[in-house]
Protein backbone atom coordinates (compact mmCIF):
# COMPACT_ATOMS: atom_id res chain seq x y z
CA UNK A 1 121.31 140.03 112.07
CA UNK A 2 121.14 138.09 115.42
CA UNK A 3 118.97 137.81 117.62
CA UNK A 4 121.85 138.07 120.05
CA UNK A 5 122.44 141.42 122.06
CA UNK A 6 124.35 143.39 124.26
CA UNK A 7 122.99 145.36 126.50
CA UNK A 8 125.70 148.54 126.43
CA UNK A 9 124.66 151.55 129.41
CA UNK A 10 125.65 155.05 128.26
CA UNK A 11 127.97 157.35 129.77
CA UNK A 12 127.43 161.23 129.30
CA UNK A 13 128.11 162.48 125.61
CA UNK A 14 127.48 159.01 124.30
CA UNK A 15 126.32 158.61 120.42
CA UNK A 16 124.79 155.70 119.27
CA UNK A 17 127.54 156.42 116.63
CA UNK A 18 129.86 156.02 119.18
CA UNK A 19 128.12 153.27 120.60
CA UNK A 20 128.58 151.27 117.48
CA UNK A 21 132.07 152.65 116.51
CA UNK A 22 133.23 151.12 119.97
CA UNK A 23 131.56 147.89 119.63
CA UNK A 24 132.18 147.27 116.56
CA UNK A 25 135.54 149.56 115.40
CA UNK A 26 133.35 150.77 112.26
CA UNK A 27 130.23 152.19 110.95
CA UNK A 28 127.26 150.95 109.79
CA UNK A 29 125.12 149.48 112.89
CA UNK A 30 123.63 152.30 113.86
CA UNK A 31 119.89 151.60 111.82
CA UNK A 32 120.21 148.38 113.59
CA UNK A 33 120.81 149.62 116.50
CA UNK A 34 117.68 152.20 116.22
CA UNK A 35 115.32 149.04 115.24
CA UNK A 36 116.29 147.20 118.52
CA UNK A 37 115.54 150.08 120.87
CA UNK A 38 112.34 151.77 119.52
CA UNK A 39 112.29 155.20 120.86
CA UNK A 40 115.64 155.66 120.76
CA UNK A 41 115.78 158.64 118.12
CA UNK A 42 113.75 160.52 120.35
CA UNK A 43 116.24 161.21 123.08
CA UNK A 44 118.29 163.36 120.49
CA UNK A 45 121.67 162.74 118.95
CA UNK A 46 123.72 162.68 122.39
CA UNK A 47 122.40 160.31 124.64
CA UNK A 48 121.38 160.86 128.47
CA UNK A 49 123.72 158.86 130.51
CA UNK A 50 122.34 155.63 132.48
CA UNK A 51 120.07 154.86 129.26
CA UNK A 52 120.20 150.81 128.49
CA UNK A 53 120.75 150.29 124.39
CA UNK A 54 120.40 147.14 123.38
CA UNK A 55 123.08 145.97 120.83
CA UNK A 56 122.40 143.44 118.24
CA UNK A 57 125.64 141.66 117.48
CA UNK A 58 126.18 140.20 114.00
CA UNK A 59 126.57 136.68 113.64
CA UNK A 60 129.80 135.35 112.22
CA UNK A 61 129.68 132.37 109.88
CA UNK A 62 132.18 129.55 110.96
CA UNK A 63 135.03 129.60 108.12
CA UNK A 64 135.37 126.16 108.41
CA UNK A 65 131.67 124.94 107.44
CA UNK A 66 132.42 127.45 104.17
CA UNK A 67 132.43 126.13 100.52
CA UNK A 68 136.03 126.00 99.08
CA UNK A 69 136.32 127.50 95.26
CA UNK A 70 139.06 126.12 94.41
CA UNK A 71 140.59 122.37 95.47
């Protein structure tokens, strides 16, 4: 993880579910997403609108610094 974020303000019937489907077109964020916003679980599976999440965003390694395998 990063410790890069976006800060993401939720419209009615939001999910952090959602939240991290739309950021990130897949599952799989969402515990991350609960560790950067403590007392986030609290406010229940639907979020109240106007709430500021904070979004870690995952940090992509440059393909060109990689090791080749082969030649």
């Amino acid at each position: 993880m990063s410790a890069l974020v976006e800060e993401v303000v939720t419209q009615e019937g939001d999910t952090v579910d959602l939240i991290a489907f739309t950021r990130f077109g897949a599952h799989g964020m969402e515990p991350a997403i609960f560790d950067a916003n403590p007392g986030l679980a609290a406010l229940g599976p639907v979020l109240p609108a106007g709430i500021v999440v904070r979004v870690p965003v995952p940090v992509v390694k440059d393909r060109a610094s990689s090791s080749r395998l082969w030649g």
